[in-house]
C-alpha atoms as a PDB file:
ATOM      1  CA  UNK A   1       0.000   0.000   0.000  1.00  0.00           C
ATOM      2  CA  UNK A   2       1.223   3.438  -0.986  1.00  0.00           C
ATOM      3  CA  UNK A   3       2.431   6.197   1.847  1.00  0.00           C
ATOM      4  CA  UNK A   4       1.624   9.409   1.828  1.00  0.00           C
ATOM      5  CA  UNK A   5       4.861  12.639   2.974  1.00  0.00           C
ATOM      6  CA  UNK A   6       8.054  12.080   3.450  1.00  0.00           C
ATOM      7  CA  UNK A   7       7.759   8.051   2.933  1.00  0.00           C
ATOM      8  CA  UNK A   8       6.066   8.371   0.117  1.00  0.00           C
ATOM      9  CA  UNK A   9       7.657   5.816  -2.042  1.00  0.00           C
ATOM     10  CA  UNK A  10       6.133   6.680  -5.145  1.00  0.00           C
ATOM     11  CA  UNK A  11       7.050  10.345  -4.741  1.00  0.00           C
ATOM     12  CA  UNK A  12      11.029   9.531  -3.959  1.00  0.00           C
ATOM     13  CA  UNK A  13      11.119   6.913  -6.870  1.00  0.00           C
ATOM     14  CA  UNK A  14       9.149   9.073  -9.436  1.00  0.00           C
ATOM     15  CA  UNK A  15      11.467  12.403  -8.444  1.00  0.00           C
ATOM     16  CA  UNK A  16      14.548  10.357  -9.405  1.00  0.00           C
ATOM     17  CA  UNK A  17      13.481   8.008 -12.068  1.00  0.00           C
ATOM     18  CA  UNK A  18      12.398  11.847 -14.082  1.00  0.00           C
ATOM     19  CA  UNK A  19      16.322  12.350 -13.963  1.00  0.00           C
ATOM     20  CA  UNK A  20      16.904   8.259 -14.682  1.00  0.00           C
ATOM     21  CA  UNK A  21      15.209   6.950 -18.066  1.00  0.00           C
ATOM     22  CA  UNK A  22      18.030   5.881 -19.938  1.00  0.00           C
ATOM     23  CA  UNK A  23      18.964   2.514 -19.665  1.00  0.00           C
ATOM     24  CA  UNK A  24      22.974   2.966 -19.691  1.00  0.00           C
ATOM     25  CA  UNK A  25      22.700   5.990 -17.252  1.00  0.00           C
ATOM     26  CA  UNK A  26      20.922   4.128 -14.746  1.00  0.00           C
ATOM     27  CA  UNK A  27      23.261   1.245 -15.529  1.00  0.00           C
ATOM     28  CA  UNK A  28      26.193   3.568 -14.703  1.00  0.00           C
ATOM     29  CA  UNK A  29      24.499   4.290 -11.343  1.00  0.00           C
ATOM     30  CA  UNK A  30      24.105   0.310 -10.398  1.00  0.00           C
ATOM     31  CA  UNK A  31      27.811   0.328 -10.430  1.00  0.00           C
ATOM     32  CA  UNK A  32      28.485   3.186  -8.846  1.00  0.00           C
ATOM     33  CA  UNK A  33      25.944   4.702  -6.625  1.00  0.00           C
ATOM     34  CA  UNK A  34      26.961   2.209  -3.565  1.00  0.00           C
ATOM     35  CA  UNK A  35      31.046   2.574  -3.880  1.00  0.00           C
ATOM     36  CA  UNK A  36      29.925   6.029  -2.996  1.00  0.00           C
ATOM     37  CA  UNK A  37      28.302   5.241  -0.058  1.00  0.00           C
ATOM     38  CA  UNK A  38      30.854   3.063   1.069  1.00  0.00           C
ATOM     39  CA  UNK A  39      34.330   4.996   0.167  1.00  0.00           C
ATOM     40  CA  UNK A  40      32.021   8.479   2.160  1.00  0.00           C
ATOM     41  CA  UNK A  41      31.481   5.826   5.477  1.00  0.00           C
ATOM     42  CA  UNK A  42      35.611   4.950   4.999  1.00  0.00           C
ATOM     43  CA  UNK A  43      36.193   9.046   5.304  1.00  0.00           C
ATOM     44  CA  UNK A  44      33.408   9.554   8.345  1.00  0.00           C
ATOM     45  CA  UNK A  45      34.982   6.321  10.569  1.00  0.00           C
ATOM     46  CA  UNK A  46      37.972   8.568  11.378  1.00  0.00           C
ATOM     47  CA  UNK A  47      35.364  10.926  13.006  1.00  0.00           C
ATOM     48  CA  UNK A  48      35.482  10.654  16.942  1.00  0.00           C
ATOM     49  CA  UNK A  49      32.779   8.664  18.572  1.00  0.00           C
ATOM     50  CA  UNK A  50      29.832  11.207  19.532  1.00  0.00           C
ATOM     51  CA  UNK A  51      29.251   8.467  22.877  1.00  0.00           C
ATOM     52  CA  UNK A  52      31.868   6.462  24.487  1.00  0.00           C
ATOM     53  CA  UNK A  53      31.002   2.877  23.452  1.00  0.00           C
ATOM     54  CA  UNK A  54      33.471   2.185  21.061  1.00  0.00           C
ATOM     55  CA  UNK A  55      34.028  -1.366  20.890  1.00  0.00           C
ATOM     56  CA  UNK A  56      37.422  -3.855  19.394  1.00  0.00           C
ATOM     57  CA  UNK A  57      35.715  -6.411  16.950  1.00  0.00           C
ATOM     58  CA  UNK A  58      37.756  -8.888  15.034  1.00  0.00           C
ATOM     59  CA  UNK A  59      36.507 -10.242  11.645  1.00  0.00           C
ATOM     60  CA  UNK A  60      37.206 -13.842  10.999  1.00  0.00           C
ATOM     61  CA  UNK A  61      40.019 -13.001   8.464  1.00  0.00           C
ATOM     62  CA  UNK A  62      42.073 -11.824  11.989  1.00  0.00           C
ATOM     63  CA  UNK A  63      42.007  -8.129  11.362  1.00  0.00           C
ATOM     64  CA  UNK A  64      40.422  -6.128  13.785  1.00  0.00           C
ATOM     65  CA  UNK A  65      38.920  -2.625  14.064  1.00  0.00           C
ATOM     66  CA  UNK A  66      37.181  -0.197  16.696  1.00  0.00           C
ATOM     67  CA  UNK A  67      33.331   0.427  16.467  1.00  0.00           C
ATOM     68  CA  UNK A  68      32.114   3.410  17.716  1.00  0.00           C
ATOM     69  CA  UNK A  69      29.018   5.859  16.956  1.00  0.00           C
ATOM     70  CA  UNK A  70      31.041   7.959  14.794  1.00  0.00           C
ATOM     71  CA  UNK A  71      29.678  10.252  11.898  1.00  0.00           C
ATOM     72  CA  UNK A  72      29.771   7.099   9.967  1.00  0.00           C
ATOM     73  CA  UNK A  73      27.531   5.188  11.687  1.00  0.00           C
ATOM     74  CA  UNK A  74      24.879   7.398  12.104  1.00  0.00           C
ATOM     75  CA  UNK A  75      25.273   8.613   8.326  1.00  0.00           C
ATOM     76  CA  UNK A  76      24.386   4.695   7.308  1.00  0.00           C
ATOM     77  CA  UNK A  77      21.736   4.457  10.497  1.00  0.00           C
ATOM     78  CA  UNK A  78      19.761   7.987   8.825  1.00  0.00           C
ATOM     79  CA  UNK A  79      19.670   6.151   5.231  1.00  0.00           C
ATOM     80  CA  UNK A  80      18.652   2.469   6.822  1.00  0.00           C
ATOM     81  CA  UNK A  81      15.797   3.954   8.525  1.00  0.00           C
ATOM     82  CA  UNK A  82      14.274   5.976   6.379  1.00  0.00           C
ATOM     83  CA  UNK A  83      14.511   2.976   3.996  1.00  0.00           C
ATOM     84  CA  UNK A  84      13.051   0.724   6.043  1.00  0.00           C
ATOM     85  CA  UNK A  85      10.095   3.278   6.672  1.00  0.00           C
ATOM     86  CA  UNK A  86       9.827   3.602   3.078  1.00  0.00           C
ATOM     87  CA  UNK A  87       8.837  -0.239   2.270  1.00  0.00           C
ATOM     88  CA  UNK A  88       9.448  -2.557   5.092  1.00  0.00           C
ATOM     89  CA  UNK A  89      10.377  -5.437   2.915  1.00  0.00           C
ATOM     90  CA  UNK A  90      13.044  -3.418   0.315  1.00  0.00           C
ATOM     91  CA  UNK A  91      13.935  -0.924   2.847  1.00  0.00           C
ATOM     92  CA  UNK A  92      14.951  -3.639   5.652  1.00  0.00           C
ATOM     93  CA  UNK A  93      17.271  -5.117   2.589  1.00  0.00           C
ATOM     94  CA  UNK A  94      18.660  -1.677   2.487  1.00  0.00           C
ATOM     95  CA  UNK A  95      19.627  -1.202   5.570  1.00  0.00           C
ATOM     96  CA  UNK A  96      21.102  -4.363   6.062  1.00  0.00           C
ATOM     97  CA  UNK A  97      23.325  -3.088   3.028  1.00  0.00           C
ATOM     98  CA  UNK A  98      23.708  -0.127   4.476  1.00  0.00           C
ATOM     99  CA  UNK A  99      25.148  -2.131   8.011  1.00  0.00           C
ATOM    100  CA  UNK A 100      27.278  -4.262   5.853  1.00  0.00           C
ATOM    101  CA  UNK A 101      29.011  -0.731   4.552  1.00  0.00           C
ATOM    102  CA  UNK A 102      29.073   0.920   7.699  1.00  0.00           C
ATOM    103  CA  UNK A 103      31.107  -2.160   9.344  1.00  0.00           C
ATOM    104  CA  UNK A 104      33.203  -3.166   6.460  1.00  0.00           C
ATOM    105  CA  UNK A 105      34.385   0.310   5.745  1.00  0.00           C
ATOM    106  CA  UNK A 106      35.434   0.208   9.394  1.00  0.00           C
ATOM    107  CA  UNK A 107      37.496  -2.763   8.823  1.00  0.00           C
ATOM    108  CA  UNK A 108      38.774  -1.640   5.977  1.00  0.00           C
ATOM    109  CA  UNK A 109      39.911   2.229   6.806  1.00  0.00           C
ATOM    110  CA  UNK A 110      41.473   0.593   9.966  1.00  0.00           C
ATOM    111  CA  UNK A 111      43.359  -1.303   8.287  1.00  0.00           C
ATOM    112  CA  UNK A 112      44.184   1.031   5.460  1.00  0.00           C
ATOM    113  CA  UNK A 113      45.093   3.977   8.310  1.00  0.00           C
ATOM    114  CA  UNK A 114      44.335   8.014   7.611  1.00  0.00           C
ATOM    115  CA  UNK A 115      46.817  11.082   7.063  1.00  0.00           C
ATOM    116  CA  UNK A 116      45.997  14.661   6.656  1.00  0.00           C
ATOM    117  CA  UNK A 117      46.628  13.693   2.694  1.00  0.00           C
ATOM    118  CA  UNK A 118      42.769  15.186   2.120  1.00  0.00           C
ATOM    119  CA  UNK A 119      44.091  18.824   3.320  1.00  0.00           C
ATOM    120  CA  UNK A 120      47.817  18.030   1.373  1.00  0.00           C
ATOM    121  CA  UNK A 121      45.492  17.990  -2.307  1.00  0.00           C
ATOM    122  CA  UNK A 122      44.789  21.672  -1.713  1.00  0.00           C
ATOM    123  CA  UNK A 123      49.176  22.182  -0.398  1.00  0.00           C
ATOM    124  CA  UNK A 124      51.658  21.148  -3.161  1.00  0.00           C
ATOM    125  CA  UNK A 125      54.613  22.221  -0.439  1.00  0.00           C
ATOM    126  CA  UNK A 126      52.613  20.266   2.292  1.00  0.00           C
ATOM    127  CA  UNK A 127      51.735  17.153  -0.259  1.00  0.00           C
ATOM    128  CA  UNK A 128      55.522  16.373  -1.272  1.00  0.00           C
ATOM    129  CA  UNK A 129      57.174  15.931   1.609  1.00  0.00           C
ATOM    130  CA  UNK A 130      53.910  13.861   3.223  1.00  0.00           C
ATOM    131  CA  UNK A 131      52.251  11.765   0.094  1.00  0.00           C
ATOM    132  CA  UNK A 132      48.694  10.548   0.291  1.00  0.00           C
ATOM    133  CA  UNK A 133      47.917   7.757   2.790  1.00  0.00           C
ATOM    134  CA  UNK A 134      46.376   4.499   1.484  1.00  0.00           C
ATOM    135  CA  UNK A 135      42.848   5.002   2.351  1.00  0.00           C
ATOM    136  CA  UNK A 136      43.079   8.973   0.913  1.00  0.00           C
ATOM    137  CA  UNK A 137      44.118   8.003  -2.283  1.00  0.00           C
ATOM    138  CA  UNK A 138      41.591   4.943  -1.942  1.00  0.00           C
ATOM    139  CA  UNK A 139      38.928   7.545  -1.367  1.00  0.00           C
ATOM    140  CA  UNK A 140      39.945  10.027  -3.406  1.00  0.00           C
ATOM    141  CA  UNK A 141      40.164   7.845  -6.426  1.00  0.00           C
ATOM    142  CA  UNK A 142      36.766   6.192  -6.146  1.00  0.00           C
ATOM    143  CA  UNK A 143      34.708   9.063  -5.444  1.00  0.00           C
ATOM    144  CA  UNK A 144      36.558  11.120  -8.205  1.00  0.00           C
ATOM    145  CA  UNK A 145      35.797   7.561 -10.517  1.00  0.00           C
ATOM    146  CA  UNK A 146      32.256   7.183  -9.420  1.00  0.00           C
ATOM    147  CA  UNK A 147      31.190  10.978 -10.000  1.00  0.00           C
ATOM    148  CA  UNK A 148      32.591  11.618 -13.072  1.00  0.00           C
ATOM    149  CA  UNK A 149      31.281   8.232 -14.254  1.00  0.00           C
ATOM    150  CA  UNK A 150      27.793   9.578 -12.597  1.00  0.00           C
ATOM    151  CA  UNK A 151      28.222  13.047 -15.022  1.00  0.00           C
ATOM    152  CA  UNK A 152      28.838  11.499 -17.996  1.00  0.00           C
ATOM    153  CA  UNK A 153      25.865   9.342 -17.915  1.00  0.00           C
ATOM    154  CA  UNK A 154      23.814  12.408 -17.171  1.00  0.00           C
ATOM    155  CA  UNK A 155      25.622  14.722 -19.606  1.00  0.00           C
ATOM    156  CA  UNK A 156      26.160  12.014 -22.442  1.00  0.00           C
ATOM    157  CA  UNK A 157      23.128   9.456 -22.102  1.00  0.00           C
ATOM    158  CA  UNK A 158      20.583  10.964 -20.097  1.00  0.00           C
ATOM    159  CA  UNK A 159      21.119  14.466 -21.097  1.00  0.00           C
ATOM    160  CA  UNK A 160      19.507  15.960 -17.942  1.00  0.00           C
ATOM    161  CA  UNK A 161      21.189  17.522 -15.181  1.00  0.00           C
ATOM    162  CA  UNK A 162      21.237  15.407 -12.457  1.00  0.00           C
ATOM    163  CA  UNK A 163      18.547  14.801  -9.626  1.00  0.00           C
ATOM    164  CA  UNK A 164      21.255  16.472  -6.739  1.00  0.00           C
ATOM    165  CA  UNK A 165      21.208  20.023  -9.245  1.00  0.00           C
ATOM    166  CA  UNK A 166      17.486  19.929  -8.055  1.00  0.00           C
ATOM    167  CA  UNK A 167      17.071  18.734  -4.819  1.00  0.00           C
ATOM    168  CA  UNK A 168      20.571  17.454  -2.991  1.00  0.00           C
ATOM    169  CA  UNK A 169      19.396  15.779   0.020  1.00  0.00           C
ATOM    170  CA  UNK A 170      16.384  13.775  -1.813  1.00  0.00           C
ATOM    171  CA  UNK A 171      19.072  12.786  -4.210  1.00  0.00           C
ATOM    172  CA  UNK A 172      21.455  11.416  -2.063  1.00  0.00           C
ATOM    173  CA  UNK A 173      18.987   9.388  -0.278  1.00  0.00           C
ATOM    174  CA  UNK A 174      17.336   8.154  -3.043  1.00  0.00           C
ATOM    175  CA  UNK A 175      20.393   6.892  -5.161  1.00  0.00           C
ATOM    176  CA  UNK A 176      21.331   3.776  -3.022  1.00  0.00           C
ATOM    177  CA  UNK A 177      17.560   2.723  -2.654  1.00  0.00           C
ATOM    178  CA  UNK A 178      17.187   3.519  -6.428  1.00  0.00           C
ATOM    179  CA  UNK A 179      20.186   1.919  -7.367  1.00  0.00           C
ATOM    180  CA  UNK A 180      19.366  -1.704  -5.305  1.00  0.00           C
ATOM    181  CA  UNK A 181      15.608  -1.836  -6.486  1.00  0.00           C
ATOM    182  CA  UNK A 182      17.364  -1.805  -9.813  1.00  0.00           C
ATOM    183  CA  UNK A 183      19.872  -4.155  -9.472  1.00  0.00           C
ATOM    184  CA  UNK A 184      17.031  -6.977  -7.368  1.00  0.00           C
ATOM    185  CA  UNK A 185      13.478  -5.845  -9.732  1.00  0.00           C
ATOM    186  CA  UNK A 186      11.625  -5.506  -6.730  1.00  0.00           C
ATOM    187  CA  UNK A 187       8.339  -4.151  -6.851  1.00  0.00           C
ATOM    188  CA  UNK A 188       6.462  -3.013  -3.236  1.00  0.00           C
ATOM    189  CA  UNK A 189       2.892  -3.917  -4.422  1.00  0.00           C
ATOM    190  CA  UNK A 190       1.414  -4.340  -7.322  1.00  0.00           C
ATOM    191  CA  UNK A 191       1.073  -1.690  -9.914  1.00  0.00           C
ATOM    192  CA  UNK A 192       4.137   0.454  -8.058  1.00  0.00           C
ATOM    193  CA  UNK A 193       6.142   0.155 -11.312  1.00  0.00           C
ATOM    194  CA  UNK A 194       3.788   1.628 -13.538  1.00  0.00           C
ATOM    195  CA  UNK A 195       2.239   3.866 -11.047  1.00  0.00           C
ATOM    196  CA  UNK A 196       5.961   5.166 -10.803  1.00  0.00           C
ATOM    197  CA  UNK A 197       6.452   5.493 -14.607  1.00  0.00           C
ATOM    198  CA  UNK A 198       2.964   7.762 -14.740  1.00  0.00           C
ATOM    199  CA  UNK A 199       4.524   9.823 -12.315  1.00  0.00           C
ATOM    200  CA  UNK A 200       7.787  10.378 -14.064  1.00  0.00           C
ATOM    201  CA  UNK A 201       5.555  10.870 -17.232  1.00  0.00           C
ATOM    202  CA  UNK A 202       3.600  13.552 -15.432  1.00  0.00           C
ATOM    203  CA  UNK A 203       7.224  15.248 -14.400  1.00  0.00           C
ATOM    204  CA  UNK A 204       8.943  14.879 -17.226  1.00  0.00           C
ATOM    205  CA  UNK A 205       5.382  16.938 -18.909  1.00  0.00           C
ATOM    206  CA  UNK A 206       5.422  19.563 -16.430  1.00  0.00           C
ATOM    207  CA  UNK A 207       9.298  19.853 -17.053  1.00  0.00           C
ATOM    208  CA  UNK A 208       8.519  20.311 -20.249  1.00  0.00           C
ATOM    209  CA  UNK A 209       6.024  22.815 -20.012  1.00  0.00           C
ATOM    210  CA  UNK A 210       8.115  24.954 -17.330  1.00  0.00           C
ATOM    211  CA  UNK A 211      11.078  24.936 -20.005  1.00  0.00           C
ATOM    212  CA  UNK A 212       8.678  26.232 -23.014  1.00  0.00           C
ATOM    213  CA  UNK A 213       7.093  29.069 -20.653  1.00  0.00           C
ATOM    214  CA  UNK A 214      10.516  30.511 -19.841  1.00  0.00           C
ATOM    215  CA  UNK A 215      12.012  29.815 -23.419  1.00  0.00           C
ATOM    216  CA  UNK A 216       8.138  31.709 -24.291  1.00  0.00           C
ATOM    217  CA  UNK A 217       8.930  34.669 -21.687  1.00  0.00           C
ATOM    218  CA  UNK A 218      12.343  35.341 -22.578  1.00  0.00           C
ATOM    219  CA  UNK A 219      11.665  35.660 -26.329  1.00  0.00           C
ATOM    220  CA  UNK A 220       8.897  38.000 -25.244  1.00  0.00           C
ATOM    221  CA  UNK A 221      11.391  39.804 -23.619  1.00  0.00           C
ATOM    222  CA  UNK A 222      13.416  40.109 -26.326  1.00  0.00           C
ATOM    223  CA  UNK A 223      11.114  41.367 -28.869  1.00  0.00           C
ATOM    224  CA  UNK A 224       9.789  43.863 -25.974  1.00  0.00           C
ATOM    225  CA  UNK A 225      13.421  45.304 -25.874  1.00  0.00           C
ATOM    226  CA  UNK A 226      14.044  45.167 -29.229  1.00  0.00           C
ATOM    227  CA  UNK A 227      10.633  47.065 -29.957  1.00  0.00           C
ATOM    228  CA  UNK A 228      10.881  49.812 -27.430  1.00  0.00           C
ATOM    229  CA  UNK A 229      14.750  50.450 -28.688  1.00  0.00           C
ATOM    230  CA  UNK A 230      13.374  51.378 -32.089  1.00  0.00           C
ATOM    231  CA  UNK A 231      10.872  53.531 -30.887  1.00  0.00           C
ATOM    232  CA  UNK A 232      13.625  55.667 -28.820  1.00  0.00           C
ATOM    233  CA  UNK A 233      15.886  55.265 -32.064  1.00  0.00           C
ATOM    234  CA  UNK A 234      13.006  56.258 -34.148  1.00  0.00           C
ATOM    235  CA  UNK A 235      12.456  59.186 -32.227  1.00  0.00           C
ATOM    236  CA  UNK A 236      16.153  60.199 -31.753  1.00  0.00           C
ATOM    237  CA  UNK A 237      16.515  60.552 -35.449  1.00  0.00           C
ATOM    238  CA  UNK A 238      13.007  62.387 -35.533  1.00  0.00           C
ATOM    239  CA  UNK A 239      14.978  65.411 -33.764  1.00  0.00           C
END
C-alpha cells in the first residue's frame, strides 16, 4: 500500500526516475551509486565517537577494528531507517546493506590507516614531503571515478542535469535505494512500477512545459526590448 509525505515511495522513486530513463545511465548508477556510499562511510569512521562505546571487533580473516558511533555510523543508520520506513520489505534489505558498509568500511579504513593527505590535495609544499595515505588516495580515487562516471551518464546518455542540481538531500537518499531496487526488480505492491512510470511521465510533462514558458517569456522579452529600442531610435533621429 502506498504512503503518503516524506515516505512516500512513489514520490522519492518518481522524483529520481524523471532524472533516470536511460537505460545505460541508470546502468552507470548500479555500479556506482553504492562505492559512494561506502568509500564516504571509509572518510566519516575517522570521526570521533559522539558516545563512548566504542568497541574492538575482530573479523574472521584476523584483522580487527574499533566500532564506535562515529559520523559514519549514524550517516548509514539515517539512510537504513528511512529505507526501512519507506517499504518494510526493500527498505529492511537496504539497511542491512547499508550495516554491511558501515562495518566493512570500518574494517577496511582501519586497516588502510588516515593522514591529513585530504588537506595536502589543496598544499603542493605540504603534499611532497607527506604523500597521500592508502585510504586517501583509496577515497579520493573512487569518489573522483564514481562521479565523473555519474556526469557522464547524465551529460552524455541521459542528457539531464542530475537529480542532486534539483534537490541534494532527496538525491542522495534516493540513489542507493534507487540503485538496489534496480539491481534486485523488486516491486512493493502491485502496480508500483507503472504507477511510478505515470509519475515520471507527469514530471517529465510539467518539465517540459516549465522549459517552453521561460524559453516563451524570454523571447517575449526580447522582442519587448528590441521594440521599445526602435521607438527611442526612431524618435532620436526624428529630432
Amino acid at each position: 500500500m502506498a504512503k503518503s509525505g516524506i515516505f512516500d515511495l512513489e514520490k522519492h522513486f518518481a522524483f529520481y526516475g524523471a532524472y533516470h530513463n536511460n537505460p545505460i545511465n541508470i546502468f552507470i548508477h548500479m555500479v556506482f551509486v553504492w562505492p559512494i556510499f561506502f568509500t564516504t562511510l571509509v572518510l566519516l569512521y575517522f570521526t570521533p565517537s559522539l558516545f563512548n562505546c566504542a568497541k574492538s571487533v575482530t573479523c574472521p580473516c584476523g584483522n580487527t577494528c574499533v566500532l564506535g558511533l562515529n559520523l559514519g555510523f549514524f550517516f548509514a543508520l539515517i539512510y537504513a531507517v528511512f529505507y526501512v520506513l519507506m517499504d518494510r520489505k526493500a527498505g529492511s534489505l537496504a539497511a542491512v546493506a547499508c550495516l554491511f558498509c558501515w562495518v566493512g568500511s570500518s574494517f577496511l579504513a582501519s586497516k588502510l590507516g588516515f593522514s591529513l593527505a585530504w588537506k595536502e590535495l589543496f598544499a603542493p609544499p605540504v603534499r611532497a614531503v607527506i604523500p597521500l595515505s592508502a585510504s586517501s588516495f583509496f577515497v579520493l580515487a573512487s569518489q573522483v571515478v564514481c562521479w565523473t562516471g555519474q556526469f557522464i551518464g547524465h551529460g552524455v546518455f541521459e542528457k539531464r542535469v542530475p537529480a542532486l542540481l534539483d534537490n541534494f538531500i532527496q538525491a542522495f537518499l534516493m540513489a542507493p535505494f534507487f540503485a538496489l531496487q534496480k539491481v534486485v526488480g523488486y516491486e512493493p505492491y502491485p502496480g508500483f512500477i507503472t504507477s511510478v512510470a505515470a509519475r515520471v511521465e507527469e514530471e517529465k510533462k510539467a518539465r517540459r512545459d516549465k522549459n517552453e514558458k521561460k524559453s516563451t517569456e524570454r523571447k517575449c522579452k526580447r522582442r519587448k526590448f528590441g521594440f521599445g529600442f526602435g521607438k527611442q531610435r526612431s524618435y532620436g533621429e526624428g529630432h
